[in-house]
C-alpha atoms as a PDB file:
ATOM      1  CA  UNK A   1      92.728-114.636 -39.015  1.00  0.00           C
ATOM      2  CA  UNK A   2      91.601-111.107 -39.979  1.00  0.00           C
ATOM      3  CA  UNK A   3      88.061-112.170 -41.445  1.00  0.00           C
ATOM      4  CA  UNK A   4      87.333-114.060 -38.102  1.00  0.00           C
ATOM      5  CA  UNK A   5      88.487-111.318 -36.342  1.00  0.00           C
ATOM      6  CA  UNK A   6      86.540-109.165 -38.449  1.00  0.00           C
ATOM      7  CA  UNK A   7      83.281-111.134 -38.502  1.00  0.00           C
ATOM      8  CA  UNK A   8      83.318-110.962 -34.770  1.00  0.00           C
ATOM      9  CA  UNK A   9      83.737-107.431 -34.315  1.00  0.00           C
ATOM     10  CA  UNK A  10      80.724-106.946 -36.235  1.00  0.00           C
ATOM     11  CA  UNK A  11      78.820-108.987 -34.088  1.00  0.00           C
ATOM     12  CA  UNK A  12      78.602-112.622 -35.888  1.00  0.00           C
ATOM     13  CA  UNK A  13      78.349-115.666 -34.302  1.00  0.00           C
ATOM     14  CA  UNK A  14      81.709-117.732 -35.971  1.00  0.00           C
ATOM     15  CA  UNK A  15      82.766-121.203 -35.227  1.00  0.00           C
ATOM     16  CA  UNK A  16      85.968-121.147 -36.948  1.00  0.00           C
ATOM     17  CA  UNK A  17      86.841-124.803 -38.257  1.00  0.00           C
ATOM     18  CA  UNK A  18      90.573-125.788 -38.472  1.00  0.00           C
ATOM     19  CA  UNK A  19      92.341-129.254 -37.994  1.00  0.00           C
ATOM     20  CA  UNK A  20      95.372-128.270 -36.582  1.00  0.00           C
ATOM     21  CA  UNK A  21      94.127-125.603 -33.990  1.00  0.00           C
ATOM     22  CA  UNK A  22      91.788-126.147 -30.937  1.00  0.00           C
ATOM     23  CA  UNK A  23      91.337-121.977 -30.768  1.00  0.00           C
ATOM     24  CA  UNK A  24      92.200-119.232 -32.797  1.00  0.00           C
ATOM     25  CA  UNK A  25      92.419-115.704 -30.309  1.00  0.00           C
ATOM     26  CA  UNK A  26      90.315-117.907 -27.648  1.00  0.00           C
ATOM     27  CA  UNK A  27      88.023-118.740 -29.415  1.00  0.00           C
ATOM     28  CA  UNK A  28      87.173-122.425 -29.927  1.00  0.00           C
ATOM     29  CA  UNK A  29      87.968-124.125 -33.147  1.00  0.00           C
ATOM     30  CA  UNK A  30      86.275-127.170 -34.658  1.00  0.00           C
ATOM     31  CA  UNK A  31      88.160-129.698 -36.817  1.00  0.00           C
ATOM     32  CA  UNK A  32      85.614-129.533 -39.515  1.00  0.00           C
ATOM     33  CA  UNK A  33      82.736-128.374 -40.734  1.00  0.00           C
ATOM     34  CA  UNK A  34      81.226-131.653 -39.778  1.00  0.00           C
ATOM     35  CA  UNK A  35      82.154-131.249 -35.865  1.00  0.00           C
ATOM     36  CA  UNK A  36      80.068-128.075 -35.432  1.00  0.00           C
ATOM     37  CA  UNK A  37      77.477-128.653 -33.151  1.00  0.00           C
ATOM     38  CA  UNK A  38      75.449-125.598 -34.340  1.00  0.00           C
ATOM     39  CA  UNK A  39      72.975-124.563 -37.151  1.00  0.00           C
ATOM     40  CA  UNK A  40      75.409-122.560 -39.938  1.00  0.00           C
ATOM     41  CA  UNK A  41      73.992-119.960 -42.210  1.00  0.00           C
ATOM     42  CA  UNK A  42      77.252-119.707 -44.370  1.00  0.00           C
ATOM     43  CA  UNK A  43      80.770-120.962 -44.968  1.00  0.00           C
ATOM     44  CA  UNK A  44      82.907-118.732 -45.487  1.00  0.00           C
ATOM     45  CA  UNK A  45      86.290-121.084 -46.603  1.00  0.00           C
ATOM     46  CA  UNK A  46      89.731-119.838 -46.848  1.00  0.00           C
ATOM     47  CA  UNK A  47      91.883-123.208 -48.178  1.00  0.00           C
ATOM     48  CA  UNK A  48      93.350-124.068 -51.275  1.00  0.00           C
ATOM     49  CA  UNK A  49      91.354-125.821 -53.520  1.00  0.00           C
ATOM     50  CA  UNK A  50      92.050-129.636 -53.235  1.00  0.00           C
ATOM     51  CA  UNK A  51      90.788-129.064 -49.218  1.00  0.00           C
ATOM     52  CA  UNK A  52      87.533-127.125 -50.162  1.00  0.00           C
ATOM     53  CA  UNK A  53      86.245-129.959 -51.637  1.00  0.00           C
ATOM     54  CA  UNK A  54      85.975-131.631 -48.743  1.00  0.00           C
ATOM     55  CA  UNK A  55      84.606-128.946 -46.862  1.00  0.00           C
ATOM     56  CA  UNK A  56      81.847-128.250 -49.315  1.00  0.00           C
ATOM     57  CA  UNK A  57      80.613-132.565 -49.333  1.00  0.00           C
ATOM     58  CA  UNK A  58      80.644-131.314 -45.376  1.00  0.00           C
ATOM     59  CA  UNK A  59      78.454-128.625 -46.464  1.00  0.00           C
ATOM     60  CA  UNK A  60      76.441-130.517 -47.804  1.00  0.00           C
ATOM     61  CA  UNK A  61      76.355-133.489 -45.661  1.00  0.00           C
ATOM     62  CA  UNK A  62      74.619-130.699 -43.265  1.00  0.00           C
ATOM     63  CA  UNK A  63      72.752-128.988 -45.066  1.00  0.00           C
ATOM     64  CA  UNK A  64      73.792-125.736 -45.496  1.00  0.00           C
ATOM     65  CA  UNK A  65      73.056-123.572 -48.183  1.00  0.00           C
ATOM     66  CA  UNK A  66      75.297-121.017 -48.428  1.00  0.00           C
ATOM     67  CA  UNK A  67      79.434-120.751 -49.265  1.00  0.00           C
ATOM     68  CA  UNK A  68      81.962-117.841 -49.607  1.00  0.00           C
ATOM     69  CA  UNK A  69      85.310-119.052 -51.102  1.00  0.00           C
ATOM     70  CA  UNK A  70      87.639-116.651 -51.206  1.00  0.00           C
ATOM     71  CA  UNK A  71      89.834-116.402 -54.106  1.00  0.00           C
ATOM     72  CA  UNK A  72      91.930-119.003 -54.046  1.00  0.00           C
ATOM     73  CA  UNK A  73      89.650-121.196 -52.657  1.00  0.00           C
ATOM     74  CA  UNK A  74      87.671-122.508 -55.635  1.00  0.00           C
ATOM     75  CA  UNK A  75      88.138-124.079 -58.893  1.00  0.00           C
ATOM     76  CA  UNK A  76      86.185-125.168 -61.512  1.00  0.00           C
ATOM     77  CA  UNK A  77      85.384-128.735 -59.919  1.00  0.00           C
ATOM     78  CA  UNK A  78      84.447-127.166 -56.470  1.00  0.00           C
ATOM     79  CA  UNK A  79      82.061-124.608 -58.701  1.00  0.00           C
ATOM     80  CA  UNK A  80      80.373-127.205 -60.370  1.00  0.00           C
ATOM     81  CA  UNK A  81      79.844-129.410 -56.897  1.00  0.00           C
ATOM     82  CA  UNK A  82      78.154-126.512 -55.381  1.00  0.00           C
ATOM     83  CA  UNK A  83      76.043-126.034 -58.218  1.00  0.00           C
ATOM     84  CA  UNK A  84      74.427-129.898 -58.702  1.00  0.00           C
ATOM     85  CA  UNK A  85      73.779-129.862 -54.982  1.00  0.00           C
ATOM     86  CA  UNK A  86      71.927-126.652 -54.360  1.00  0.00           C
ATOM     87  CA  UNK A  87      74.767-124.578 -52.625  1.00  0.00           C
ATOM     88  CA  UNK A  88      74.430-120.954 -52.987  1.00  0.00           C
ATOM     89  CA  UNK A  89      78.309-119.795 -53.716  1.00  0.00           C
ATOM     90  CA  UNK A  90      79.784-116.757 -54.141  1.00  0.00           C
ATOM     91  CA  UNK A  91      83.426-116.825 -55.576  1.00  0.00           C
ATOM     92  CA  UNK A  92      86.381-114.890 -57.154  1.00  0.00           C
ATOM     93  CA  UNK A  93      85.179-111.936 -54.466  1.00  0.00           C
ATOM     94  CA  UNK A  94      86.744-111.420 -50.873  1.00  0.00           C
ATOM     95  CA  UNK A  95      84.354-110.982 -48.134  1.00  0.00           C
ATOM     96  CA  UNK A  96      86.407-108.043 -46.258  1.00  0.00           C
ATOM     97  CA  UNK A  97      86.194-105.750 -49.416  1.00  0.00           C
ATOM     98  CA  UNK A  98      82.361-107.037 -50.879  1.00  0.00           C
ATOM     99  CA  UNK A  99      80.471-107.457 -47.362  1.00  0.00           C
ATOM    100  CA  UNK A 100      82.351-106.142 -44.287  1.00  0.00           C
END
């Protein structure tokens, strides 16, 4: 959980999305991407593969716009989903060593 802690100690607003958890550190945890009851300005996803897909139809399902996978995360298929439906994604580059 270092990129959530991370994220908060820089001030962002997280909701942190995980089935099997109902808080990570105290802080409340959605069972997807789907459940959060908020406007999101980006994903950032840390699951293998075959479970990012889902999250990015969920993505898309509400509308947002813009994904981090972090490596790992992606493959070609989840690429080329993000690309036909309009979802800015970054990929192949970790968020605590481009962006924090």
């Amino acid at each position: 959980y270092k990129i959530l802690k991370t994220l908060i100690k820089k001030g962002c607003e997280v909701y942190p999305v995980n089935p099997s958890c109902s808080d990570v550190d105290g802080v409340k945890c959605y069972k997807s991407v789907s459940e959060v009851p908020f406007n999101v300005d980006v994903v950032n996803v840390v699951t293998p593969p075959s479970v990012t897909e889902t999250i990015m139809k969920e993505c898309r399902e509400k509308s947002i716009k813009r994904v981090w996978l972090q490596p790992g995360a992606e493959n070609e298929a989840v690429i080329k989903f993000c690309h036909d439906n309009g979802i800015n994604v970054i990929y192949g580059l970790c968020v605590m060593l481009e962006a924090l």
